[in-house]
PDB file of N, CA and C in Angstrom:
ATOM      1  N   UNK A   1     -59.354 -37.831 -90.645  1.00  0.00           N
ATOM      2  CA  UNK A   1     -58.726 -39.029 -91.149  1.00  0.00           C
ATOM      3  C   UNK A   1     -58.041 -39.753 -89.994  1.00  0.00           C
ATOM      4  N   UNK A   2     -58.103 -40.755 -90.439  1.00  0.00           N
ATOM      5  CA  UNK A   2     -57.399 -42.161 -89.243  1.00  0.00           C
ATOM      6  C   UNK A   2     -55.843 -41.726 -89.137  1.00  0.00           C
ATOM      7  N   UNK A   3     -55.246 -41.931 -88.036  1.00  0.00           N
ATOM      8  CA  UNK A   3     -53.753 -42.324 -87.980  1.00  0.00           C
ATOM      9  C   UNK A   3     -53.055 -42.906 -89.033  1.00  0.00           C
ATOM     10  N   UNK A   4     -53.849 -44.457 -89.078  1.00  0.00           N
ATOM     11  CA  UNK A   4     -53.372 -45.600 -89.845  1.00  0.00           C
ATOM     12  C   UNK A   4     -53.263 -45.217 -91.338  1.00  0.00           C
ATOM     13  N   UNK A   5     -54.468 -43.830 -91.971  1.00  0.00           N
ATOM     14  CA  UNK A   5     -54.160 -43.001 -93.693  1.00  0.00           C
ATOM     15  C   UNK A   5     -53.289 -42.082 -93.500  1.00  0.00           C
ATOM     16  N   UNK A   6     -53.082 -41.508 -92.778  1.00  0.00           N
ATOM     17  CA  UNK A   6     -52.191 -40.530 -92.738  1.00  0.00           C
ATOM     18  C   UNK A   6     -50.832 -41.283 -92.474  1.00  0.00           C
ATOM     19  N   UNK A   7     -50.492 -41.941 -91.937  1.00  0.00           N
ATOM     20  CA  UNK A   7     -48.973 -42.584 -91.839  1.00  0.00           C
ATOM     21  C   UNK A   7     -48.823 -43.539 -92.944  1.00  0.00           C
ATOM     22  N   UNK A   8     -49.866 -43.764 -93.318  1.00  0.00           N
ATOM     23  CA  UNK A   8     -49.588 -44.974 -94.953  1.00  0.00           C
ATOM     24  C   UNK A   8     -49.152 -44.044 -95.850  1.00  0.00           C
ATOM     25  N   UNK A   9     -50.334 -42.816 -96.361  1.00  0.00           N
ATOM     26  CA  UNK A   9     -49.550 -41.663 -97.082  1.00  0.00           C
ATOM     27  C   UNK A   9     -48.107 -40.853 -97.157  1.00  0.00           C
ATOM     28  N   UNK A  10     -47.926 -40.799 -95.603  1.00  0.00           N
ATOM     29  CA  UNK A  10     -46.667 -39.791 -95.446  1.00  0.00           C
ATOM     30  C   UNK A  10     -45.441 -41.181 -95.801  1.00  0.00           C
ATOM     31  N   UNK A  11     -45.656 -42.440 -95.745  1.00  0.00           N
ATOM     32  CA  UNK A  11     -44.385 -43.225 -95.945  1.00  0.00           C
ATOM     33  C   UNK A  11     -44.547 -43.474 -97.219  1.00  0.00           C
ATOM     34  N   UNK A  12     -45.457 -42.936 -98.457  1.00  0.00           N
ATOM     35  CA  UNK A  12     -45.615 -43.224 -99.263  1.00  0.00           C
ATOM     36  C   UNK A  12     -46.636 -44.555-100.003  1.00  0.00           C
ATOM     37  N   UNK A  13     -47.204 -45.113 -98.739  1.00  0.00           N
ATOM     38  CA  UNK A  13     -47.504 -46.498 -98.913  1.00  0.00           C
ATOM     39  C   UNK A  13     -48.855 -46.131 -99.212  1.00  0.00           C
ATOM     40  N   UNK A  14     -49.440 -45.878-100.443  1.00  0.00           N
ATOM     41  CA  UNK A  14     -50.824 -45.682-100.881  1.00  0.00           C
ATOM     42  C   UNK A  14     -51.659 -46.774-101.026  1.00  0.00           C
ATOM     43  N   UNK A  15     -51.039 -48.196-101.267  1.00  0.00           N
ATOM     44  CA  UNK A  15     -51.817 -48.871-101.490  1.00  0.00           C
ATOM     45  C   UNK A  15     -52.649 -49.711 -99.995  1.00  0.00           C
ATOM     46  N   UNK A  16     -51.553 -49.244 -98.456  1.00  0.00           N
ATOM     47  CA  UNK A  16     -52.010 -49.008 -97.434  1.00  0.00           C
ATOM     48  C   UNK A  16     -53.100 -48.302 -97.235  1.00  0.00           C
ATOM     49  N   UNK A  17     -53.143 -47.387 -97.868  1.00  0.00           N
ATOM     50  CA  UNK A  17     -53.727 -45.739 -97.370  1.00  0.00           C
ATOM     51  C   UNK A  17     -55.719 -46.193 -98.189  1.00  0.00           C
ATOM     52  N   UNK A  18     -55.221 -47.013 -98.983  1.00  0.00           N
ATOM     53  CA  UNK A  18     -56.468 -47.115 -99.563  1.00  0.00           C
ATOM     54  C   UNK A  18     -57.764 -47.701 -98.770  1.00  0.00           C
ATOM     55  N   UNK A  19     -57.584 -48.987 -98.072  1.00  0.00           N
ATOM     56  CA  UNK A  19     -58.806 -49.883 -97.579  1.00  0.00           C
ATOM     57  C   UNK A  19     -59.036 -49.285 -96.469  1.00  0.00           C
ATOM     58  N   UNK A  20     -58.534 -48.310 -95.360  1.00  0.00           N
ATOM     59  CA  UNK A  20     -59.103 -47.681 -94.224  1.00  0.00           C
ATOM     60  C   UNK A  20     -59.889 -46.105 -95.139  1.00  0.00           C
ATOM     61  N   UNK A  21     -59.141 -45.678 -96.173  1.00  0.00           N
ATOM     62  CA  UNK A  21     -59.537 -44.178 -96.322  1.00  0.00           C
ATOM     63  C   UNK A  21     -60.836 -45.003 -97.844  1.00  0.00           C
ATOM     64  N   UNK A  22     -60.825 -45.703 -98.153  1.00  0.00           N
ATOM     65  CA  UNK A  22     -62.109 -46.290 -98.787  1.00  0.00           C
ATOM     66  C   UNK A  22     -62.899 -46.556 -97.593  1.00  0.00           C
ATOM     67  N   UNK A  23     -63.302 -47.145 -96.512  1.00  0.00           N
ATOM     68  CA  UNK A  23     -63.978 -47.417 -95.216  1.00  0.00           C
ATOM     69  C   UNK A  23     -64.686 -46.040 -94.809  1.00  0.00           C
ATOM     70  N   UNK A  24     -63.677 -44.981 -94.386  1.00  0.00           N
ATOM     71  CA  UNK A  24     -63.973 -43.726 -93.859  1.00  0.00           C
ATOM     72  C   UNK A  24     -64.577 -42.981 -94.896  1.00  0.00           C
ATOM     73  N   UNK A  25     -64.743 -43.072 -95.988  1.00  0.00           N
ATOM     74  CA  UNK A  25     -65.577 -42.168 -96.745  1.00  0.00           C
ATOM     75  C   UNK A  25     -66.366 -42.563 -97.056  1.00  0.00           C
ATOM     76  N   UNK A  26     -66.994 -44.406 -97.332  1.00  0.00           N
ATOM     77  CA  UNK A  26     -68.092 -44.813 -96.986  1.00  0.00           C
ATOM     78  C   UNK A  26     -68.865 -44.367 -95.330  1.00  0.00           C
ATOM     79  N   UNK A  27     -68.319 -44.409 -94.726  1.00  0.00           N
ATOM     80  CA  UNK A  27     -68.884 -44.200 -93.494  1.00  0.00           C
ATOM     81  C   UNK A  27     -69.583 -42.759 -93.420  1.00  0.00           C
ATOM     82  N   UNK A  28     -68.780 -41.615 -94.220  1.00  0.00           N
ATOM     83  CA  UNK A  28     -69.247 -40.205 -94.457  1.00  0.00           C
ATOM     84  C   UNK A  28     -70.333 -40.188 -95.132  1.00  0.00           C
ATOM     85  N   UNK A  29     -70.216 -40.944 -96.026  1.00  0.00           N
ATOM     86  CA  UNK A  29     -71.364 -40.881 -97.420  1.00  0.00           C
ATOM     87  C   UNK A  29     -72.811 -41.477 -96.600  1.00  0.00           C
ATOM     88  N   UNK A  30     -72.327 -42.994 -96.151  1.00  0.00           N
ATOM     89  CA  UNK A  30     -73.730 -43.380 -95.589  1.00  0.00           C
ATOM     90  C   UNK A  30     -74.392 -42.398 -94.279  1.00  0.00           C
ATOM     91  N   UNK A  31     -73.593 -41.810 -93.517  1.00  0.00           N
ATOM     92  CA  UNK A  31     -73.667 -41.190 -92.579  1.00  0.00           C
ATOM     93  C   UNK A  31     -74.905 -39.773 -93.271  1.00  0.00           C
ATOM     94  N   UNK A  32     -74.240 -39.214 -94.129  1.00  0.00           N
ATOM     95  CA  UNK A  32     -74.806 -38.389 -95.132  1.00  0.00           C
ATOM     96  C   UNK A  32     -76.552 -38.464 -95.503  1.00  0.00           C
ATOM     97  N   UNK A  33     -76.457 -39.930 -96.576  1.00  0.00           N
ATOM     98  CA  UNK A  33     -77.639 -39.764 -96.710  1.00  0.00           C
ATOM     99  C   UNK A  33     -78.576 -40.320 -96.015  1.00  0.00           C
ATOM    100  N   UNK A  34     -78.271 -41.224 -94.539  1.00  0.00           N
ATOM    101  CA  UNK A  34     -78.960 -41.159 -93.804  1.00  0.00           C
ATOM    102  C   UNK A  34     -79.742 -40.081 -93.143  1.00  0.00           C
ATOM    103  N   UNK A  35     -78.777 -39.093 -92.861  1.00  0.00           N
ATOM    104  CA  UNK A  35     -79.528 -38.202 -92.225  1.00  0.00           C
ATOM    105  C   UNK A  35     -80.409 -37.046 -93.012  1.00  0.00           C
ATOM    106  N   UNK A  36     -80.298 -37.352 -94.602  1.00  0.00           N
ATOM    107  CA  UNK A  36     -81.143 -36.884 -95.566  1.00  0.00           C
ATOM    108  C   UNK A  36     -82.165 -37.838 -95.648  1.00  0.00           C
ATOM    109  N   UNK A  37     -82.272 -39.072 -95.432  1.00  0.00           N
ATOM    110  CA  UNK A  37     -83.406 -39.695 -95.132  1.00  0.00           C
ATOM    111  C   UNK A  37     -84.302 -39.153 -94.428  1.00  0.00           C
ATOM    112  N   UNK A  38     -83.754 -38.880 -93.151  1.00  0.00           N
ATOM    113  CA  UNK A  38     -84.152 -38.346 -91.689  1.00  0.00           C
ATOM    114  C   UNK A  38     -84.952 -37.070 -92.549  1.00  0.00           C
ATOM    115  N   UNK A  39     -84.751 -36.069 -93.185  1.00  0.00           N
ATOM    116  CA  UNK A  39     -84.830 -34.867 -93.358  1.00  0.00           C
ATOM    117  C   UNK A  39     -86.057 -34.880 -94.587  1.00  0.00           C
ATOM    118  N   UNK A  40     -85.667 -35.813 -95.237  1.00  0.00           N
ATOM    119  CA  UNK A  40     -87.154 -36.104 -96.421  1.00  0.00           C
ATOM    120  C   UNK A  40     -88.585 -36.976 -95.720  1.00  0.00           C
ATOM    121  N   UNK A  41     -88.003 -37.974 -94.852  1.00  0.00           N
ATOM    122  CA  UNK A  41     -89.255 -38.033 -93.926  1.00  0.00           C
ATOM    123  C   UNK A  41     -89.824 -37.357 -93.384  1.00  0.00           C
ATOM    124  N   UNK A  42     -89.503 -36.651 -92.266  1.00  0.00           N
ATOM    125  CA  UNK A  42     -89.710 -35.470 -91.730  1.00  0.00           C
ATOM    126  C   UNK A  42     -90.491 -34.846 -92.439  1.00  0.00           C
ATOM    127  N   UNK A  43     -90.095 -34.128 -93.770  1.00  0.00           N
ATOM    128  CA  UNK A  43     -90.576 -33.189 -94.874  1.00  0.00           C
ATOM    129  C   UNK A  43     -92.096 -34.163 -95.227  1.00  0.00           C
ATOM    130  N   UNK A  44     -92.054 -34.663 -94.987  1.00  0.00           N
ATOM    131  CA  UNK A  44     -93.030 -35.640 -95.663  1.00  0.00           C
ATOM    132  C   UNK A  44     -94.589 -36.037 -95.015  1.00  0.00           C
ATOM    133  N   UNK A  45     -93.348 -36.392 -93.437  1.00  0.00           N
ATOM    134  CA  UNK A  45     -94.643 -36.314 -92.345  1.00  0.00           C
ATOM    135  C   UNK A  45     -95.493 -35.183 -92.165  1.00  0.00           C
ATOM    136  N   UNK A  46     -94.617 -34.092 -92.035  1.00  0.00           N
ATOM    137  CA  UNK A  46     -95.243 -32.799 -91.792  1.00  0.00           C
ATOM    138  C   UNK A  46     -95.902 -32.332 -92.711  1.00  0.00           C
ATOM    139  N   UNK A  47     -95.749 -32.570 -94.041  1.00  0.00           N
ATOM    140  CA  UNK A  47     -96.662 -31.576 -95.128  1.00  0.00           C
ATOM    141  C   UNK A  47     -97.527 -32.750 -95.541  1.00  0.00           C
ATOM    142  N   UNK A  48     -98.373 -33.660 -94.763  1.00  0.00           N
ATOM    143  CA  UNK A  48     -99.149 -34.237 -95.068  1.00  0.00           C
ATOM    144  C   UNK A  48    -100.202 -34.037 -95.780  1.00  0.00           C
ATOM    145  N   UNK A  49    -100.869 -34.331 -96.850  1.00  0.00           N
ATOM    146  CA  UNK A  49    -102.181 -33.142 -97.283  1.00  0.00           C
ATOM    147  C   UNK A  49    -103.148 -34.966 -97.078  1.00  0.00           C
ATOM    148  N   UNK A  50    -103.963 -34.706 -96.336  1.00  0.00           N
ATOM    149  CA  UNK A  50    -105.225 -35.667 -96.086  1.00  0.00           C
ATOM    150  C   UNK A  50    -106.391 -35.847 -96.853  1.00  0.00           C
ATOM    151  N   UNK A  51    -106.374 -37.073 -96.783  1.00  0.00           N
ATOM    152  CA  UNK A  51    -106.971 -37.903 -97.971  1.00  0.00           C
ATOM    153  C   UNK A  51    -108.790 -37.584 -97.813  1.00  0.00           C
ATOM    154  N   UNK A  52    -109.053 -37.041 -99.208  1.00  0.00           N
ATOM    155  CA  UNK A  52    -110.392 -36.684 -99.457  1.00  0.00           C
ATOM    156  C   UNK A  52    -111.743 -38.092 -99.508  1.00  0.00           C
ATOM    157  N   UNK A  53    -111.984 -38.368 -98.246  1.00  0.00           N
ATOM    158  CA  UNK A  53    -113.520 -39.774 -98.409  1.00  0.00           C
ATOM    159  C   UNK A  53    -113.684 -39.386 -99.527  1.00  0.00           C
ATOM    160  N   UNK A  54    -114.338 -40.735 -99.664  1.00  0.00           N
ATOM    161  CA  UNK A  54    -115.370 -41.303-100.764  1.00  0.00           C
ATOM    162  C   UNK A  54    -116.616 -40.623-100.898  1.00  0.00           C
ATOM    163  N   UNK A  55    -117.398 -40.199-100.021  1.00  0.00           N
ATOM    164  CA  UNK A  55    -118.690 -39.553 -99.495  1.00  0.00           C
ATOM    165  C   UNK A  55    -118.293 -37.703-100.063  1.00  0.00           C
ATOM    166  N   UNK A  56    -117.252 -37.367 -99.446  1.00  0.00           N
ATOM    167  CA  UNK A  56    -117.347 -35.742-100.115  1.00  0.00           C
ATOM    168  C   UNK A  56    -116.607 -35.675-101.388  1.00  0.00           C
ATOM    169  N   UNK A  57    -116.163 -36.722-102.002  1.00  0.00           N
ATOM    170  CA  UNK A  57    -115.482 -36.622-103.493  1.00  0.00           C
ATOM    171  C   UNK A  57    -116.622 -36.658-104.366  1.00  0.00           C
ATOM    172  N   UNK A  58    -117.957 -37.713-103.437  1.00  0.00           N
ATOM    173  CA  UNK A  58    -118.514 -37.729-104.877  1.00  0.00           C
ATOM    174  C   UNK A  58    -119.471 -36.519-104.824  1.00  0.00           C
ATOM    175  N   UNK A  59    -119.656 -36.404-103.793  1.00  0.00           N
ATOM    176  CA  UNK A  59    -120.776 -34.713-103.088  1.00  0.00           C
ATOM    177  C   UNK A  59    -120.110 -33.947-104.200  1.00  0.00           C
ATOM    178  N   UNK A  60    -118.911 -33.396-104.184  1.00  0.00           N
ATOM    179  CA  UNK A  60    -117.965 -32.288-105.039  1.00  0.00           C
ATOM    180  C   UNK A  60    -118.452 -32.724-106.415  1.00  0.00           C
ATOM    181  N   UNK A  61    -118.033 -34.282-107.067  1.00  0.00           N
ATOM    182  CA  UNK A  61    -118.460 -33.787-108.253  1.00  0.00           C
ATOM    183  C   UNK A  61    -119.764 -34.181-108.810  1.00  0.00           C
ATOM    184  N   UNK A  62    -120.796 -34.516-107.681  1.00  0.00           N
ATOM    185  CA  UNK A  62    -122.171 -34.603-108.250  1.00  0.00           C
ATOM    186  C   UNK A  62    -122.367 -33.048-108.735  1.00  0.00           C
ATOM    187  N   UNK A  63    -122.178 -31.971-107.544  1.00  0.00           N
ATOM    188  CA  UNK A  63    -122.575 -30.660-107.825  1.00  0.00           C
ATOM    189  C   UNK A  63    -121.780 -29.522-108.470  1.00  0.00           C
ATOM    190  N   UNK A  64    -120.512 -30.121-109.134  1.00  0.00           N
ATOM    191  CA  UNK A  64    -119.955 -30.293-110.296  1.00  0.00           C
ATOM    192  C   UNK A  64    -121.110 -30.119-111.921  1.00  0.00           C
ATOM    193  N   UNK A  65    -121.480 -31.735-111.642  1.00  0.00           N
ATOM    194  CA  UNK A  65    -122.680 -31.709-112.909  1.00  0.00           C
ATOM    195  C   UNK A  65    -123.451 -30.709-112.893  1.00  0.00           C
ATOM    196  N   UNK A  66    -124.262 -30.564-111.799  1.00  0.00           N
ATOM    197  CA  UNK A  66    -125.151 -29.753-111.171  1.00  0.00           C
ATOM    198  C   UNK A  66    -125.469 -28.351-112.303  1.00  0.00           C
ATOM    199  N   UNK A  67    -123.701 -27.819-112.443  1.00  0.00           N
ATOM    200  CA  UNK A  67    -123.803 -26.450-112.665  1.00  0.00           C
ATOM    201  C   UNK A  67    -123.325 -26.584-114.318  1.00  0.00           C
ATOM    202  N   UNK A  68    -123.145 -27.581-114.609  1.00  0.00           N
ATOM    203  CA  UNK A  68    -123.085 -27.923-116.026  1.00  0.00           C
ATOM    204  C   UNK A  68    -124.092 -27.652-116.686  1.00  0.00           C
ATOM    205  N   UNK A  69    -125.458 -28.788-116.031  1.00  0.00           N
ATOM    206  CA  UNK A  69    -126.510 -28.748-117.242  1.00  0.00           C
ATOM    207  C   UNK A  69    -127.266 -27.567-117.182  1.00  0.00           C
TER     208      UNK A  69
END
């Protein structure tokens, strides 16, 4: 915490204490889920599963039918 919340509090002056210690816990929070951004991208990049062509989707389920009829 800032100087400026902690000396608003200890003189009693809360309504001081409010617009810096509202500031600083926005700053925590965004700080926060930024770097959970960071951490779900990441997750995201890495477990990529790659996209199946057009050409072996339909190969798969022509011979699909195949074993039907």
């Amino acid at each position: 915490m800032s100087k400026d919340i902690m000396d608003a509090i200890a003189s009693g002056d809360n309504l001081r204490a409010r617009s810096p210690l509202k500031n600083a816990i926005s700053a925590k929070v965004g700080d926060a889920l930024e770097k959970k951004r960071e951490e779900v991208a990441n997750t995201m990049v890495t477990q990529h599963i790659p996209e199946v062509e057009d050409e072996e989707e339909v190969q798969s389920d022509s011979s699909a039918w195949k074993g039907r009829a």
